[in-house]
Protein backbone atom coordinates (compact mmCIF):
# COMPACT_ATOMS: atom_id res chain seq x y z
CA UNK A 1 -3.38 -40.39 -88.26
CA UNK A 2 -0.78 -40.95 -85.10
CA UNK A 3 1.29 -38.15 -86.88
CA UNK A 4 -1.77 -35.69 -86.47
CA UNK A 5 -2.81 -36.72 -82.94
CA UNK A 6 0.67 -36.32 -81.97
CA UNK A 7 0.89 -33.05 -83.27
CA UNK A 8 -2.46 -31.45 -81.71
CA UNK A 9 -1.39 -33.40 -78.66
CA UNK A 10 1.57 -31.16 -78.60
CA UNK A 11 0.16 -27.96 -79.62
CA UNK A 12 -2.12 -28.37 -76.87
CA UNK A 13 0.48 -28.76 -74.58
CA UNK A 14 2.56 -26.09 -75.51
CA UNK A 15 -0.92 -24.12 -75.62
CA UNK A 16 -0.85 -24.94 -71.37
CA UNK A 17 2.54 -24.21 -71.08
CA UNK A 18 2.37 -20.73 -72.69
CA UNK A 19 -1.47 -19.94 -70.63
CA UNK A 20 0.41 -21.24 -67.25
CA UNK A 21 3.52 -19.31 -67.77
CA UNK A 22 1.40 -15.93 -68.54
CA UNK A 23 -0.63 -17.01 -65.20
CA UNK A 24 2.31 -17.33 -63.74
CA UNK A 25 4.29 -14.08 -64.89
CA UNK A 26 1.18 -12.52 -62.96
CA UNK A 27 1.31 -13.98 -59.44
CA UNK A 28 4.55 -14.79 -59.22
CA UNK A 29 4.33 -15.97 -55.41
CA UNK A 30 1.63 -19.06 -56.00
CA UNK A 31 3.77 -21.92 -55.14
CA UNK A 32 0.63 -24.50 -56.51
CA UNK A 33 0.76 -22.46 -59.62
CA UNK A 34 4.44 -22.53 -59.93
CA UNK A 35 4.14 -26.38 -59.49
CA UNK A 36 1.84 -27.18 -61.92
CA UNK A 37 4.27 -25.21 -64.52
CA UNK A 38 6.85 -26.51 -64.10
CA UNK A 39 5.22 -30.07 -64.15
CA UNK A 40 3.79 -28.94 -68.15
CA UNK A 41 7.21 -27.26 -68.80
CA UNK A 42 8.94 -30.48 -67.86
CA UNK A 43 6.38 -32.73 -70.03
CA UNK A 44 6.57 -30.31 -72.96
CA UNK A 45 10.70 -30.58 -72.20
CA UNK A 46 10.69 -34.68 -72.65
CA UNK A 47 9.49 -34.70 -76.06
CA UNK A 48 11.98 -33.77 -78.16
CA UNK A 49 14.37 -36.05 -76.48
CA UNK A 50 11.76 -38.67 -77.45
CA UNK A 51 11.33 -37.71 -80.97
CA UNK A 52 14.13 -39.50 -83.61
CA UNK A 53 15.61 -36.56 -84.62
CA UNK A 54 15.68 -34.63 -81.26
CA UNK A 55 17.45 -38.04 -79.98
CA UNK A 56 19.78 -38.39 -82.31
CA UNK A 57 21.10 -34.65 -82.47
CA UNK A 58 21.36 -34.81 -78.27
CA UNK A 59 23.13 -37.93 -78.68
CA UNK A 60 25.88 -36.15 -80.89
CA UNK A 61 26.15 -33.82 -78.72
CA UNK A 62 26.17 -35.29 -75.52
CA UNK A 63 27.13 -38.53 -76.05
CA UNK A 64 24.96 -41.99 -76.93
CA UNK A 65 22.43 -42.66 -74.35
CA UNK A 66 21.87 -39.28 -73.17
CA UNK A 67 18.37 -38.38 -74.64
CA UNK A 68 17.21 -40.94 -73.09
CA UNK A 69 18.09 -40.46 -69.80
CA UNK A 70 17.15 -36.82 -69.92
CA UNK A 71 13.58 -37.97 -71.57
CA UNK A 72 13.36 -40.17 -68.20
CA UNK A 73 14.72 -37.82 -66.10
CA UNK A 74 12.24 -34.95 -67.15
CA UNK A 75 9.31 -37.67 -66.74
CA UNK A 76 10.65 -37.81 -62.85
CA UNK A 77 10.78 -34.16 -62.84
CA UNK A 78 7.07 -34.09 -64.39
CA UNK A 79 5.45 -36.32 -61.50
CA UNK A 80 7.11 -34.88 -58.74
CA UNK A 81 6.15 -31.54 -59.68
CA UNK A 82 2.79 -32.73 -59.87
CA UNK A 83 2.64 -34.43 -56.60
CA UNK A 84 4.00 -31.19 -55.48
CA UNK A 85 1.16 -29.11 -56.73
CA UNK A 86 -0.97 -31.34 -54.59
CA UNK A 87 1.44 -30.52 -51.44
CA UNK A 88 1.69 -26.84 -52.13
CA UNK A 89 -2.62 -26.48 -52.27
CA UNK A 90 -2.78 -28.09 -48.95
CA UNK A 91 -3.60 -26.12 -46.17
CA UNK A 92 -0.91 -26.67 -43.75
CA UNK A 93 1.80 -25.57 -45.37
CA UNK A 94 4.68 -26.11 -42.75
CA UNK A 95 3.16 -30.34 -43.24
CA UNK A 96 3.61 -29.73 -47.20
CA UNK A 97 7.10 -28.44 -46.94
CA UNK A 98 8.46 -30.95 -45.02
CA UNK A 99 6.60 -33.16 -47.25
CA UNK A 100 8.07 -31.99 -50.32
CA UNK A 101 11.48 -31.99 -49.01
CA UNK A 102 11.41 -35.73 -48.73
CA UNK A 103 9.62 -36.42 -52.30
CA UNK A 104 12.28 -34.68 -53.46
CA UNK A 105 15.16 -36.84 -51.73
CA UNK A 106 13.43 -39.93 -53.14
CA UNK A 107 13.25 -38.27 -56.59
CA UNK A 108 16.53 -37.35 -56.26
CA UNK A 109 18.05 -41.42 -55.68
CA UNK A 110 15.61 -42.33 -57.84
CA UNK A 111 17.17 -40.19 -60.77
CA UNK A 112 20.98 -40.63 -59.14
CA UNK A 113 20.20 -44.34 -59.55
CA UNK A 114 19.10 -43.87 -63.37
CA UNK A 115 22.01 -41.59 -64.16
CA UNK A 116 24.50 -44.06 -62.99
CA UNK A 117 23.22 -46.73 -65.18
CA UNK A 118 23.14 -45.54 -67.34
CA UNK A 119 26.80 -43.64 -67.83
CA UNK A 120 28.20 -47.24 -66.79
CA UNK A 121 26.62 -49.32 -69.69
CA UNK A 122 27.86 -49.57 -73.43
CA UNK A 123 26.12 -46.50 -74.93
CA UNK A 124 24.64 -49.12 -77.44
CA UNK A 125 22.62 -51.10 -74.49
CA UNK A 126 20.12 -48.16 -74.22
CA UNK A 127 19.84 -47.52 -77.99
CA UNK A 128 16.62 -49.06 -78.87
CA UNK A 129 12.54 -49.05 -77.48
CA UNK A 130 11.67 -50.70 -74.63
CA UNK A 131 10.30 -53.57 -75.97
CA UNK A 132 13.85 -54.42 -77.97
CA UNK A 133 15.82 -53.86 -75.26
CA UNK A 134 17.75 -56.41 -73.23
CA UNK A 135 17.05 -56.76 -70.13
CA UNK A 136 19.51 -59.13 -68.87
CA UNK A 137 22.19 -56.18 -68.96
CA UNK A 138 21.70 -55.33 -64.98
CA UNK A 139 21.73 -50.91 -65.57
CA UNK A 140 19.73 -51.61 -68.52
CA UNK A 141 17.21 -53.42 -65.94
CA UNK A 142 17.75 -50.94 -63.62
CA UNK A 143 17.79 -47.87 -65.25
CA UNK A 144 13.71 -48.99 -66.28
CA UNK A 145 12.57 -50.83 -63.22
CA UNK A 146 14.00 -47.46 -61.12
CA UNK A 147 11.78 -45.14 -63.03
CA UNK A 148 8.92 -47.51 -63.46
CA UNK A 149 8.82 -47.58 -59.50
CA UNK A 150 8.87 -44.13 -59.13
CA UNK A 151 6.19 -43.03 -62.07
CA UNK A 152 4.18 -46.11 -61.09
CA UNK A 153 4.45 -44.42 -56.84
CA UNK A 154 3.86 -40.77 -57.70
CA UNK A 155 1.12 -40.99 -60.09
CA UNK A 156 -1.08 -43.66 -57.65
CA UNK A 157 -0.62 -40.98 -54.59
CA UNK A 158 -1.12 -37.99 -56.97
CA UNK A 159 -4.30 -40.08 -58.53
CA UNK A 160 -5.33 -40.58 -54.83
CA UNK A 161 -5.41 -36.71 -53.94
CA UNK A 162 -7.33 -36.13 -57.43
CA UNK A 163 -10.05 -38.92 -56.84
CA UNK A 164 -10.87 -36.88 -53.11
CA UNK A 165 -10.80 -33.45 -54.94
CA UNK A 166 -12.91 -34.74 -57.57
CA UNK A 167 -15.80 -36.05 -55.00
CA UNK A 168 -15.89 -32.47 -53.22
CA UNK A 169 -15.68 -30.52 -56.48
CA UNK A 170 -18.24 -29.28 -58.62
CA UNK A 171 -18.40 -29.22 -62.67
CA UNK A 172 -16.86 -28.62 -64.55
CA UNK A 173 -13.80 -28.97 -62.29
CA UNK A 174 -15.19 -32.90 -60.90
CA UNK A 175 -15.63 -33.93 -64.47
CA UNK A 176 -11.57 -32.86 -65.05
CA UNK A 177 -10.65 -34.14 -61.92
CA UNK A 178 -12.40 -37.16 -62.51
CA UNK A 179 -10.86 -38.02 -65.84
CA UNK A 180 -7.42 -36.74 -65.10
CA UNK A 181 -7.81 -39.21 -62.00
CA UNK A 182 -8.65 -42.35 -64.26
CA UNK A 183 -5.25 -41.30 -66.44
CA UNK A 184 -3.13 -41.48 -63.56
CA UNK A 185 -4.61 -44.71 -62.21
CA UNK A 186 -4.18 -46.31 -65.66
CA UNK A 187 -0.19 -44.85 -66.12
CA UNK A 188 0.63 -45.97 -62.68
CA UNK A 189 -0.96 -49.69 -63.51
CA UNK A 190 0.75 -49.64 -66.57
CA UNK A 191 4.18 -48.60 -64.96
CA UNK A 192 3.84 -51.36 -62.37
CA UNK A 193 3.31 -54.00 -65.53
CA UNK A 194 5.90 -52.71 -67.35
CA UNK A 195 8.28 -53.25 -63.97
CA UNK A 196 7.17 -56.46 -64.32
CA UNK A 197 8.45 -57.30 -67.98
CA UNK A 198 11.39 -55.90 -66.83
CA UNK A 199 11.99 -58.11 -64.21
CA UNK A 200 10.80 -61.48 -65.62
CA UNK A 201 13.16 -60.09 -68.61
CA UNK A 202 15.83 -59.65 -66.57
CA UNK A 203 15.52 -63.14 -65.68
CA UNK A 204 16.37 -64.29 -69.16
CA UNK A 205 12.39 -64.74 -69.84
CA UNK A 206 10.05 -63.87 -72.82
CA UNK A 207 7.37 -61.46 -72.67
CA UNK A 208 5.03 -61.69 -76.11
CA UNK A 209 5.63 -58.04 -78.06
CA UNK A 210 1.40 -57.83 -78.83
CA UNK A 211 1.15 -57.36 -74.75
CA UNK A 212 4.11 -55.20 -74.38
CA UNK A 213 2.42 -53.00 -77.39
CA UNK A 214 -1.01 -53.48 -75.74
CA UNK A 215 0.18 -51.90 -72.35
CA UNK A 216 2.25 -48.88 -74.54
CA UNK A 217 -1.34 -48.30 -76.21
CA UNK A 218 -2.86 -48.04 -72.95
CA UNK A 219 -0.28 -46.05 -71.48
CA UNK A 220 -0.33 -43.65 -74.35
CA UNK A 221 -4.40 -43.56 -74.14
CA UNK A 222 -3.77 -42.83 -70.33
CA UNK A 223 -1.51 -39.92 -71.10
CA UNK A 224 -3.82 -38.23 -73.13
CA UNK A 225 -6.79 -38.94 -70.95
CA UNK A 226 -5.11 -36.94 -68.10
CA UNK A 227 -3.88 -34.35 -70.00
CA UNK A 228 -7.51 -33.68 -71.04
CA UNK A 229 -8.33 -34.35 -67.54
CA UNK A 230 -6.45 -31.39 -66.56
CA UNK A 231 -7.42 -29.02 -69.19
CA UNK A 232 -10.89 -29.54 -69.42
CA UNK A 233 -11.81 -27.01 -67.05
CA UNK A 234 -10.12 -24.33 -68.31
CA UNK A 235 -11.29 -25.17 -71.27
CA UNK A 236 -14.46 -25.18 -70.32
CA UNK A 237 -14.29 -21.95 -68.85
CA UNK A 238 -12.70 -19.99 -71.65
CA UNK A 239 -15.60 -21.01 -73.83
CA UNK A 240 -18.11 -20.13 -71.61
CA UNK A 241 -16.72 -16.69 -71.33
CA UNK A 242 -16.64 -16.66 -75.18
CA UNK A 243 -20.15 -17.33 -75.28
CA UNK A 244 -21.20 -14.67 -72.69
CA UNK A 245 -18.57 -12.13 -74.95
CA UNK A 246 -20.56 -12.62 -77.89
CA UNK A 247 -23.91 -12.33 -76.28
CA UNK A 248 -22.61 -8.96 -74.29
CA UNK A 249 -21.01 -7.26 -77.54
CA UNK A 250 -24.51 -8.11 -79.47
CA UNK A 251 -26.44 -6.71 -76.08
CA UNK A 252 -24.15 -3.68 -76.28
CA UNK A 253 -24.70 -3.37 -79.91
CA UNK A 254 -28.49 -3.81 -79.53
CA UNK A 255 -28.64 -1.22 -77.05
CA UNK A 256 -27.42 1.57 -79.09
CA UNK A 257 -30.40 3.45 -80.52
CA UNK A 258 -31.83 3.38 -77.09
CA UNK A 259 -28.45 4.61 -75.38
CA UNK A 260 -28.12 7.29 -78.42
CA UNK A 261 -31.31 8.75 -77.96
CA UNK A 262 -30.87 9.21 -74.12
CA UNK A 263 -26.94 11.05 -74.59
CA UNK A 264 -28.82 13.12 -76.94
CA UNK A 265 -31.43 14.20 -74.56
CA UNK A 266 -29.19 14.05 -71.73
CA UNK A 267 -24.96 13.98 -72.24
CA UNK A 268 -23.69 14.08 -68.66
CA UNK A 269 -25.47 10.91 -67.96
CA UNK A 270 -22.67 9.13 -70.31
CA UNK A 271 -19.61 8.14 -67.99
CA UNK A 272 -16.28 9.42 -69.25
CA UNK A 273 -14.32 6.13 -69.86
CA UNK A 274 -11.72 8.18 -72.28
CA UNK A 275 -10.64 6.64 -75.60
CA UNK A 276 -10.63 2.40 -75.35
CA UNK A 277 -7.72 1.01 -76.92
CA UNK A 278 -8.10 -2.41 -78.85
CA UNK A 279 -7.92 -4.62 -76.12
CA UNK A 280 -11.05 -2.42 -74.03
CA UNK A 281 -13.02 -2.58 -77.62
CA UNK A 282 -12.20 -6.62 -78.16
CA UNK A 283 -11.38 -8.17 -75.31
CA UNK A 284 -13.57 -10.07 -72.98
CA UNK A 285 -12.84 -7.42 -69.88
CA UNK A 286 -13.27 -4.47 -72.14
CA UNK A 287 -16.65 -5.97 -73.89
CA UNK A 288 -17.86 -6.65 -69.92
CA UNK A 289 -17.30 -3.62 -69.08
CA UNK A 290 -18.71 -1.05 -72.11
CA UNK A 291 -21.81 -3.53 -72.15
CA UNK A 292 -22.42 -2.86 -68.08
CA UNK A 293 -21.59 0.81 -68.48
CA UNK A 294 -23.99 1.48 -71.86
CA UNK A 295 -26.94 -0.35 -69.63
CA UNK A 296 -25.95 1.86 -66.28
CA UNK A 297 -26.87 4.97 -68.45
CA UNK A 298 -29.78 3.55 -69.97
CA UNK A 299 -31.61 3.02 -67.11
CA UNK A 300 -30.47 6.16 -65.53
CA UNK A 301 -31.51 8.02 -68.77
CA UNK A 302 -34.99 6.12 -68.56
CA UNK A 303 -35.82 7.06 -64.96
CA UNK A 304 -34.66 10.91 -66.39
CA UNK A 305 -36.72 10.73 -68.92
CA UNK A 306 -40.12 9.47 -66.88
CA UNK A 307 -41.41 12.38 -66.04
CA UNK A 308 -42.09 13.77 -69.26
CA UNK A 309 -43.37 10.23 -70.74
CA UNK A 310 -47.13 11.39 -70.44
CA UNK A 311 -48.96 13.22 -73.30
CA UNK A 312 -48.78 16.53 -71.86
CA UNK A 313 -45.30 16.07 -69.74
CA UNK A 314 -42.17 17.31 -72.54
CA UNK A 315 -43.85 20.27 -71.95
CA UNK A 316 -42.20 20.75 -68.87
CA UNK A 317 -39.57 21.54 -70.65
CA UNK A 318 -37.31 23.72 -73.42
CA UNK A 319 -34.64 20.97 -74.43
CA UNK A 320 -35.69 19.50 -78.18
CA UNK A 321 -33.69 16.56 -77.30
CA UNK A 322 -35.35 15.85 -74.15
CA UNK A 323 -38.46 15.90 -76.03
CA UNK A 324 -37.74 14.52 -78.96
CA UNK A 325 -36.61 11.02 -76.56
CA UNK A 326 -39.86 11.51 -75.38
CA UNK A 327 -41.52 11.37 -77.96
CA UNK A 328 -39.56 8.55 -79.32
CA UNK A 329 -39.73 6.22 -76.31
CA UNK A 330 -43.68 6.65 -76.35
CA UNK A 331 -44.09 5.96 -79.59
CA UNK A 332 -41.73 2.65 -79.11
CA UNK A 333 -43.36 1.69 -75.94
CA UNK A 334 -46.71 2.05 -78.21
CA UNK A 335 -45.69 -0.06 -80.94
CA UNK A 336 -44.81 -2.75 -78.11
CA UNK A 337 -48.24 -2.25 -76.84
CA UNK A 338 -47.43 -1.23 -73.48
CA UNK A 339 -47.76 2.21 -71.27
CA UNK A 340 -45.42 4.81 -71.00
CA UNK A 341 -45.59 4.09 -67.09
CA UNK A 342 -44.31 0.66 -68.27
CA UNK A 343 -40.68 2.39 -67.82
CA UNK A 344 -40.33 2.73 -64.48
CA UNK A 345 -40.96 -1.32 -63.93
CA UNK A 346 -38.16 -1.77 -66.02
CA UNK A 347 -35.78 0.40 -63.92
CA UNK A 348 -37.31 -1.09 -60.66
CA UNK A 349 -36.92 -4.26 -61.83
CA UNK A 350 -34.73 -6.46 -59.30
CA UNK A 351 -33.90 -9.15 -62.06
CA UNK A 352 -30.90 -7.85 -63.93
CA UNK A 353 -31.00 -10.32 -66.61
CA UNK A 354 -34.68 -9.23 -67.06
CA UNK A 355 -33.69 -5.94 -67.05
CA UNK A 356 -31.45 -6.21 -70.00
CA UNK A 357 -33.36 -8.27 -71.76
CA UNK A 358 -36.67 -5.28 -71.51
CA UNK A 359 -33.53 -2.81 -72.45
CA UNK A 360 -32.44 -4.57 -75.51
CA UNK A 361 -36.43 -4.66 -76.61
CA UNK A 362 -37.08 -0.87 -76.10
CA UNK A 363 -33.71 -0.37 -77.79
CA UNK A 364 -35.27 -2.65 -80.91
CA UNK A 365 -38.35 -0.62 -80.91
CA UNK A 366 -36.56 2.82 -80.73
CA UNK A 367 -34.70 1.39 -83.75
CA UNK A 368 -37.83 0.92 -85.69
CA UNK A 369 -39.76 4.42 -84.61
CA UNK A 370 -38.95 6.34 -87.73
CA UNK A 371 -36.61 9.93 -86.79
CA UNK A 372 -33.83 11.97 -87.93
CA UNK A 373 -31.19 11.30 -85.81
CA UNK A 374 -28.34 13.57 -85.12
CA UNK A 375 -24.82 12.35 -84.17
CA UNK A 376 -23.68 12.65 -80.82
CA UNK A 377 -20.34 12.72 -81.33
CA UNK A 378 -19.51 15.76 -80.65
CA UNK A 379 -21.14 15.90 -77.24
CA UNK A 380 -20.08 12.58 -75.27
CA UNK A 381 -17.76 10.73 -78.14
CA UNK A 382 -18.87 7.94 -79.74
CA UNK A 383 -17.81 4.94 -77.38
């Protein structure tokens, strides 16, 4: 079960990385989107130092001790980056700069002090989990009570600056905010108790291993909480769109024996979009825009066609296909028990959503009117 959470906990993650790098390759110049990149790149780039295998293969490489200290050093990396999204959004940016220069001098000792540590200690001091560790070896203290201060600092100032975007925001974004908030608040608590095993450790004292694997649960719980925190939006977002793709492509799908009925009778109305490529047929732009463009010239083919709606009126004039929609749309607008004059209201309807939603009716009932249709291919191209 831990495997499998750990597993869609990193696809996820390398899920964001891959979305924020695209973002990214597209507005290359936003610094809070550059921040918040690199702070997922340098997440996603701690884990396979943490991993047995990943550890043990840097280790050969680099020496004993080293995954480790890049695994911390990337966590640094991941917090300060974060704080620095925070910095980069605010509005004065001349205040954020400076800012960020001097969050990145205290990263900066803070990691120094790590790196020494740990390259002066018997490679075998850092081999091991936290809770085996032993303390009483000063770098070995050090090297975990440095970056416990540090996590524990930059995750209760970054939790800060999400709990006062969270009470101004408005869902889904609050609800994100809110939760990645609450992750942050609960790693930085558990950093500051962890710093404190370490130092009554240090001391030669003995912490019980069920609370030192109590506060790794919660941290661990607190991870994922923020990292769902911080995608929920998006997440929420991207399925909304979804939803309104599928009800646009059935709209636009619905509204084809209406819209083929009105190129018939009149082909220039159809706008010349040329020949959509996959993306234009498929994608959520492309769907947006056909379904928009097939009701434009519906309702400019309807307010074309009512003048000859009456009885008598397709006798104004010599086109068969003009009359022939005509005839069609009266009979459809009978069978729905309305008026011919009923048309226009559509049309002149200010409620869009209304609108479409009369469209995609007539377009049912023109379905249903029995007719031999022609193809209209070879007037306006089948879109």
């Amino acid at each position: 079960m831990a495997v499998t959470v750990v597993i869609v906990f990193l696809s996820a993650l390398g899920a964001a990385v891959a979305w924020k790098a695209y973002q990214l390759s597209r507005a290359p110049g936003d610094r809070p989107l550059r921040a918040i990149t690199a702070c997922l790149v340098s997440a996603a780039a701690s884990y396979p130092f943490a991993m047995p295998g990943g550890a043990s293969g840097f280790d050969g490489i680099a020496g004993h001790g080293m995954a480790k200290l890049m695994q911390n050093l990337l966590l640094l990396a991941t917090v300060y980056f974060l704080m620095l999204f925070y910095l980069d959004s605010a509005a004065n940016e001349a205040v954020s700069r400076r800012r960020a220069k001097r969050e990145a001098v205290v990263v900066l000792v803070v990691a120094a002090t790590m790196t020494v540590a740990a390259k002066t200690v018997d490679h075998t001091a850092l081999a091991g989990s936290f809770s085996t560790l032993d303390m009483t070896i000063p770098q070995v203290a050090v090297f975990y009570f440095a970056g416990g201060f540090y996590l524990a600092y930059a995750l209760a100032v970054a939790g800060v600056w999400t709990r006062r975007y969270a009470r101004v925001s408005k869902r889904p974004h609050s609800t994100g905010l809110w939760m990645a908030a609450i992750g942050m608040f609960a790693m930085a608590a558990s950093s500051l108790v962890r710093m404190g095993f370490v130092v009554i450790r240090s001391q030669g004292g003995h912490v019980p291993l069920d609370l030192m694997n109590v506060v790794a649960r919660v941290l661990m719980v607190s991870i994922f909480l923020f990292f769902i925190g911080v995608t929920y939006p998006g997440v929420r977002t991207r399925a909304s769109a979804c939803r309104l793709w599928f009800v646009q492509r059935r709209a636009y799908g619905r509204l084809e024996p209406l819209w083929t009925l009105i190129a018939e009778a009149f082909p220039h109305l159809v706008l010349d979009g040329g020949t959509p490529s996959w993306g234009e047929r498929r994608g959520l732009r492309g769907v947006r825009r056909r379904y928009y463009r097939r009701v434009v010239e519906c309702r400019d083919g309807l307010v074309h066609l009512a003048p000859y709606m009456a009885a008598d009126g397709a006798d104004g004039t010599s086109d068969p296909a003009v009359k022939r929609a005509a005839a069609v749309l009266r009979q459809a607008v009978a069978d729905q028990g309305g008026e011919p004059g009923a048309l226009l209201e559509i049309v002149r309807d200010r409620d869009r959503t209304a609108d479409r939603g009369q469209l995609c009716l007539l377009s049912d009932a023109v379905r249903k009117v029995p007719r031999t249709r022609e193809e209209v291919a070879e007037h306006v191209g089948q879109r």
